[in-house]
Protein backbone atom coordinates (compact mmCIF):
# COMPACT_ATOMS: atom_id res chain seq x y z
CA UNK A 1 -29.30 -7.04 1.05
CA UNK A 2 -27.63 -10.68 2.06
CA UNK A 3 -29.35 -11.89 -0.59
CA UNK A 4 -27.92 -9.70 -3.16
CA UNK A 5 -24.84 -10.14 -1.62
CA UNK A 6 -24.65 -14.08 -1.98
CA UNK A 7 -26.31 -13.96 -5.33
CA UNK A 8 -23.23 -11.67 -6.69
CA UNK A 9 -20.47 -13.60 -4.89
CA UNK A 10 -22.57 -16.68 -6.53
CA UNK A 11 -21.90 -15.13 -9.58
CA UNK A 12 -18.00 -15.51 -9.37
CA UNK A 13 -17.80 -18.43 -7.88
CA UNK A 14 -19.60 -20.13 -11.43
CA UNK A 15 -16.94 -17.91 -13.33
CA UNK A 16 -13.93 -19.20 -11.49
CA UNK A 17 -12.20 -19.70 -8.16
CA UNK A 18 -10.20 -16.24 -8.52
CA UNK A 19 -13.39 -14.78 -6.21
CA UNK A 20 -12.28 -16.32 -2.68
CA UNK A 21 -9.39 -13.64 -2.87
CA UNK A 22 -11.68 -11.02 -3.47
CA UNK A 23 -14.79 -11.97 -1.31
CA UNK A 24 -13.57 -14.73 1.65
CA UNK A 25 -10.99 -12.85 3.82
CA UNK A 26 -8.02 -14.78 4.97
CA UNK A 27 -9.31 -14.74 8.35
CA UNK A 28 -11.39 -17.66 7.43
CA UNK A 29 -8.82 -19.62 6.51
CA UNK A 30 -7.19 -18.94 10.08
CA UNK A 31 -10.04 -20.10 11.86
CA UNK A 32 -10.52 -23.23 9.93
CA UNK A 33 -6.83 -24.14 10.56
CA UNK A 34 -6.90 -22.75 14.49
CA UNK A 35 -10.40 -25.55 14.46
CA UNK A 36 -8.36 -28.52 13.44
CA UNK A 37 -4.96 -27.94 15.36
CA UNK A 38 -7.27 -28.20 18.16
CA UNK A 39 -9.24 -30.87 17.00
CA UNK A 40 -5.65 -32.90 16.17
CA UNK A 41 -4.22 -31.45 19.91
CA UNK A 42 -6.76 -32.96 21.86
CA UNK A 43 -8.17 -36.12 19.74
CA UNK A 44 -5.31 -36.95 17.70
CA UNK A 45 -6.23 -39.15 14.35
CA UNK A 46 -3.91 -41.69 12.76
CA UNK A 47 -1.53 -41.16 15.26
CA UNK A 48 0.30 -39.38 17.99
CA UNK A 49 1.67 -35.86 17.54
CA UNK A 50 5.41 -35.60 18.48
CA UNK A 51 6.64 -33.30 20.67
CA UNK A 52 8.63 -30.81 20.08
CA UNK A 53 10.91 -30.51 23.42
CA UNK A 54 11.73 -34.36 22.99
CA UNK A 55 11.81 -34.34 19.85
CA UNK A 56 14.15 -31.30 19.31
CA UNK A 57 16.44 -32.35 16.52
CA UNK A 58 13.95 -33.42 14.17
CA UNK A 59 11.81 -30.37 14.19
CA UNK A 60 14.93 -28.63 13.62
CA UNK A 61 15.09 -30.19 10.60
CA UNK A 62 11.59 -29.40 9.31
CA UNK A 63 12.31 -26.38 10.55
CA UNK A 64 15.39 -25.02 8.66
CA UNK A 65 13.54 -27.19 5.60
CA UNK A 66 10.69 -24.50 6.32
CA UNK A 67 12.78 -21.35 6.78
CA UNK A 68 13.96 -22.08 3.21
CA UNK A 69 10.71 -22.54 1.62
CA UNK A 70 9.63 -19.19 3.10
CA UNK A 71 12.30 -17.23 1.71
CA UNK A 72 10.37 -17.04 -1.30
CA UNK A 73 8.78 -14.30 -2.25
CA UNK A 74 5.98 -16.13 -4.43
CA UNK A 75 4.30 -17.05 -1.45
CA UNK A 76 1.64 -14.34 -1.21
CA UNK A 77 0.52 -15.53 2.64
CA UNK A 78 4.27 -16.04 3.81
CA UNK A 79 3.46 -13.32 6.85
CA UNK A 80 -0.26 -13.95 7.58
CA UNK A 81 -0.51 -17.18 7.74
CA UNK A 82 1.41 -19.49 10.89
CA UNK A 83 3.17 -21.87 8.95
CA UNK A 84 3.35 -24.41 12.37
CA UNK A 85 4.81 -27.97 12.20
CA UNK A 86 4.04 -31.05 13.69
CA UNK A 87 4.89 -34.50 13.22
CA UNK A 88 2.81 -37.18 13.21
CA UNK A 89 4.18 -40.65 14.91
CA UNK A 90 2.86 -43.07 12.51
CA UNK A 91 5.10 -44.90 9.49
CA UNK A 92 2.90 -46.67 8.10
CA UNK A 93 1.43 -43.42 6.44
CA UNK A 94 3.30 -42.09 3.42
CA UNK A 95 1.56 -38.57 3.88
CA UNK A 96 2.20 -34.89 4.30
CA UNK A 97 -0.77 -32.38 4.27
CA UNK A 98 -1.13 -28.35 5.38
CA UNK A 99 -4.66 -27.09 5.84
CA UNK A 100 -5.89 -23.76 5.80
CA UNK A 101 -4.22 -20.94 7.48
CA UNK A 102 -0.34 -22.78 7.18
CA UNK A 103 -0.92 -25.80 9.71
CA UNK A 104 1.69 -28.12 8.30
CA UNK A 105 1.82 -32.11 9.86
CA UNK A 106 4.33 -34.39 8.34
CA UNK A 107 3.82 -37.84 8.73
CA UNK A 108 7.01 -39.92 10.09
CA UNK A 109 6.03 -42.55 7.43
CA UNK A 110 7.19 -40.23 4.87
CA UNK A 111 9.88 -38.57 6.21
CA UNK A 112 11.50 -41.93 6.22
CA UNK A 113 10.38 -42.76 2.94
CA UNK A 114 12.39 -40.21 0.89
CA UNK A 115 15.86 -40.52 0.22
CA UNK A 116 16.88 -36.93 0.14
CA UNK A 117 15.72 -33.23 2.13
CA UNK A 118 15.11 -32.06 -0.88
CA UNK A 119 12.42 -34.54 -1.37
CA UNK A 120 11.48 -33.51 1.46
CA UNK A 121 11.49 -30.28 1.34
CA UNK A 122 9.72 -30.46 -2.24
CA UNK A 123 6.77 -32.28 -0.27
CA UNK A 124 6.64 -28.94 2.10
CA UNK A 125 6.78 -27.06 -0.65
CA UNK A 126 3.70 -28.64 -2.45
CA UNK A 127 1.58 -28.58 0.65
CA UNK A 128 2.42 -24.71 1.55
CA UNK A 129 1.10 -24.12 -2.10
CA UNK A 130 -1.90 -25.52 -1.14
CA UNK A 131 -2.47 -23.34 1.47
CA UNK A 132 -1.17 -20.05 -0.03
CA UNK A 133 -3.64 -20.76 -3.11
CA UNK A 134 -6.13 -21.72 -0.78
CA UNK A 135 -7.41 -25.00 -1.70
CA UNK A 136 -8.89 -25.98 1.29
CA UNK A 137 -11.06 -23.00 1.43
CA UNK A 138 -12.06 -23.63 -2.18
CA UNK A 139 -12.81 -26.85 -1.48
CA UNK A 140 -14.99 -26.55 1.54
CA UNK A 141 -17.07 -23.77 -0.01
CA UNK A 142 -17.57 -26.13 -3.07
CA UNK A 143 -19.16 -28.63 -0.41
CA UNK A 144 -20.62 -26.51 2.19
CA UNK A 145 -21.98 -23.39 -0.38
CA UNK A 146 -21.28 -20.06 -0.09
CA UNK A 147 -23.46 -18.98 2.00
CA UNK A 148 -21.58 -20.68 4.87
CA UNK A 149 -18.47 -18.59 3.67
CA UNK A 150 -20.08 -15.46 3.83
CA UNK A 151 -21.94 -16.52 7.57
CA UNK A 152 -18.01 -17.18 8.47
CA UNK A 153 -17.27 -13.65 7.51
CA UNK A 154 -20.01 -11.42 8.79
CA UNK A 155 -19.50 -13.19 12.19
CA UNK A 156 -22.09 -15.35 11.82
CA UNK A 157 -22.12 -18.79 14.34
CA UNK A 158 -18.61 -20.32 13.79
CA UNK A 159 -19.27 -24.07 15.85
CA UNK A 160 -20.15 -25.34 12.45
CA UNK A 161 -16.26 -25.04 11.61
CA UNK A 162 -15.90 -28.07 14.38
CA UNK A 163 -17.75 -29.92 11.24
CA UNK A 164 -15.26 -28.53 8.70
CA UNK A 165 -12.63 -29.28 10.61
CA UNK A 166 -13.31 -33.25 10.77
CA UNK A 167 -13.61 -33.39 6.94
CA UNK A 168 -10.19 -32.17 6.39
CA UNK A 169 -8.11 -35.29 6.79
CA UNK A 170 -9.75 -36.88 3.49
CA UNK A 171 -10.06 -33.95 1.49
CA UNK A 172 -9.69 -34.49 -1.88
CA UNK A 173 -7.99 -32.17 -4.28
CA UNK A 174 -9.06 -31.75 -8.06
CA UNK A 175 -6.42 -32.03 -10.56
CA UNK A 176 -6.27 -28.51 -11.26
CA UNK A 177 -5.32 -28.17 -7.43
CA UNK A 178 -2.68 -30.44 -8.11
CA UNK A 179 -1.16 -28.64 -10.90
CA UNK A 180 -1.17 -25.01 -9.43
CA UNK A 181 0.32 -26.96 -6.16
CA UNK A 182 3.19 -28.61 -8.13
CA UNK A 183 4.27 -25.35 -10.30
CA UNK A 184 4.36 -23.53 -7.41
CA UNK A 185 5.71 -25.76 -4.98
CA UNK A 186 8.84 -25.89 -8.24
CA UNK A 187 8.93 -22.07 -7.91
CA UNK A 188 9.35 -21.87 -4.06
CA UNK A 189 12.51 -24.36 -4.52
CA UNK A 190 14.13 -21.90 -6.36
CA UNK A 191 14.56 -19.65 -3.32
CA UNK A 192 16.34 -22.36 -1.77
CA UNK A 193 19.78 -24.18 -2.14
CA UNK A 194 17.45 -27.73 -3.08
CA UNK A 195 17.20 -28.84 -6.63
CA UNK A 196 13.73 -27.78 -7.56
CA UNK A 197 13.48 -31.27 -9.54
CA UNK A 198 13.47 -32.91 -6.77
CA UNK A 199 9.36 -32.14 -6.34
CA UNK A 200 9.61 -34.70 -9.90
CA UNK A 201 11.55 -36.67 -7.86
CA UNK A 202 9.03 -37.26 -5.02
CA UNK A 203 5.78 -37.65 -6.74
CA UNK A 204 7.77 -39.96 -8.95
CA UNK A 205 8.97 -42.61 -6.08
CA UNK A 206 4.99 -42.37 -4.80
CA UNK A 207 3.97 -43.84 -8.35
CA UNK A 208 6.46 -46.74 -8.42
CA UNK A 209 5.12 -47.46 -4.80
CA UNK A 210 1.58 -47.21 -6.46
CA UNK A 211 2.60 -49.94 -8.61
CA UNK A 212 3.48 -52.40 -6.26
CA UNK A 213 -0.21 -52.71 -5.40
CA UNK A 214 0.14 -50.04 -2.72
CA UNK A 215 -1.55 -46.70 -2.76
CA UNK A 216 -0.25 -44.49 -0.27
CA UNK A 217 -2.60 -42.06 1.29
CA UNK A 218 -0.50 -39.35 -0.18
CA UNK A 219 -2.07 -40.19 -3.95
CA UNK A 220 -5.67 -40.97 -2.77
CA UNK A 221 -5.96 -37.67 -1.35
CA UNK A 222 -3.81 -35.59 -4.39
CA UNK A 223 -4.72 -37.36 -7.42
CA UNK A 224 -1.66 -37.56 -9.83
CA UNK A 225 -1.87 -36.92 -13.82
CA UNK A 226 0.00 -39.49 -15.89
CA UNK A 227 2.10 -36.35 -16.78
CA UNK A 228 2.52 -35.08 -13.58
CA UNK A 229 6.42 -35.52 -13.23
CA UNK A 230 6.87 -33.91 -17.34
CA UNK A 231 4.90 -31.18 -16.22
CA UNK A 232 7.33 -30.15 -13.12
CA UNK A 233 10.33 -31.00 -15.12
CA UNK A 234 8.51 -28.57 -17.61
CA UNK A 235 7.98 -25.93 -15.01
CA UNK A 236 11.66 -25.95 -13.88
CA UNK A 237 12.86 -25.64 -17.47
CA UNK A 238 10.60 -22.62 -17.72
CA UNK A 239 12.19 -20.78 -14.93
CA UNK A 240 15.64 -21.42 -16.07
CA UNK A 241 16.27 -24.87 -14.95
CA UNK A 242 18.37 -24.22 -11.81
CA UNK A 243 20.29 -26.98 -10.32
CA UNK A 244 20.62 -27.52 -6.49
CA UNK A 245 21.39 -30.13 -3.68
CA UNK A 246 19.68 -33.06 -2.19
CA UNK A 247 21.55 -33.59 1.34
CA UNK A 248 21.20 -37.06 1.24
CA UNK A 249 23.33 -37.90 4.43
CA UNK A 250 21.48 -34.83 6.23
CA UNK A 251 18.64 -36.60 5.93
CA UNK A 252 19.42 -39.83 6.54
CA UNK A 253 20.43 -38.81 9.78
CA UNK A 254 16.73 -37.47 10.79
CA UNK A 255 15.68 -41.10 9.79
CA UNK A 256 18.27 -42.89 11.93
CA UNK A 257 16.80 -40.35 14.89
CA UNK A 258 13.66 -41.58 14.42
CA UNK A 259 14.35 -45.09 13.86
CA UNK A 260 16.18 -44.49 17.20
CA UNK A 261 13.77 -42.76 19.12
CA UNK A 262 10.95 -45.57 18.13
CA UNK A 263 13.38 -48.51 19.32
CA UNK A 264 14.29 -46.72 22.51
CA UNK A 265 10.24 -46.17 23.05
């Protein structure tokens, strides 16, 4: 019987990732994210994460930024999935990633990098469309088969996810990844009082970094198209090509708070 069973979800994974909705239950994508908080609590990598009494303002700000994004009703995992923040104290990393279940860290690097919160809030919304499509699930039953997937599910032995976990930081995401990330990451914006262009915006300042000889780890992880900002300006037009804000001073305050809190330190 498990071998029908793996041979038919086999099946739809050669048609097309539209199966993991259908066969992987969100549950797994819980677990894999519960795995690498933990994993980033107790061991973190590439820096420390900030805390969140001490730190009270800022996460505020990611916060509210958050609250916004999740008005939206296109995001089909809004309610199941935990959506938690944490900032990472390193900025000399120009990176922002959410795994699996809606475990968001936001590197300081790149907070201070953007000019605007809607930049920033464009860089949320790309990574929450990761993990509402499910990317990271995708990708590690690409690499780990699905036969893993469906152990996960039947409550098979879960310590391998301690192995998942660690591959996480470096994931890479195809193109196609990229693209259902950016359209909906434009959508989300419209729920919110940000322009949506400024997700153009973003991606647009990381590729004039790029050319100054510096990759930041943002791009080697989320490969961008030569199109890429055309294609989100193409998006917005689609939906009616809303205007909004980009609380520039707002945010230049939560980068003077930072700046602060690292000379103080």
């Amino acid at each position: 019987m498990a071998k029908k069973i793996l041979v038919f979800v086999s099946l739809f994974f050669i048609a097309g990732c539209s199966w993991i909705n259908n066969f992987i239950p969100i549950e797994v994508d819980k677990l894999i994210g519960e795995q690498f908080a933990a994993q980033m609590s107790y061991n973190p990598m590439q820096g420390k994460v900030l805390d969140s009494v001490s730190n009270k303002e800022v996460y505020q700000y990611l916060h509210k930024i958050k609250k916004n994004l999740l008005k939206s009703d296109q995001i089909k995992y809004k309610n199941d999935f935990v959506w938690k923040l944490h900032v990472i104290d390193n900025d000399s990393v120009l990176n922002a990633f959410c795994v699996a279940g809606g475990y968001i860290y936001v590197y300081t690097g790149i907070i201070k990098f953007l000019d605007s919160e809607a930049e920033l809030a464009g860089v949320l919304a790309h990574e929450i469309a990761h993990a509402d499509c499910r990317h990271t699930t995708m990708r590690m039953a690409t690499q780990y088969g699905v036969s893993l997937m469906i152990g996960l599910m039947t409550g098979g032995d879960v310590s391998f996810l301690v192995e998942i976990a660690r591959e996480l930081l470096g994931l890479t995401f195809s193109r196609a990844d990229e693209k259902e990330a950016d359209e909906h990451a434009v959508a989300y914006m419209y729920s919110t009082p940000y322009d949506p262009r400024a997700v153009g915006g973003f991606f647009k300042k990381l590729v004039d970094k790029q050319k100054d000889s510096y990759i930041p780890e943002f791009l080697s992880t989320h490969p961008a198209s030569e199109n890429r900002v055309t294609d989100i300006e193409a998006k917005w037009k689609q939906l009616g090509a809303k205007e909004g804000k980009y609380f520039k001073e707002e945010h230049q305050k939560i980068v003077a708070l930072l700046s602060k809190n690292n000379a103080d330190f």
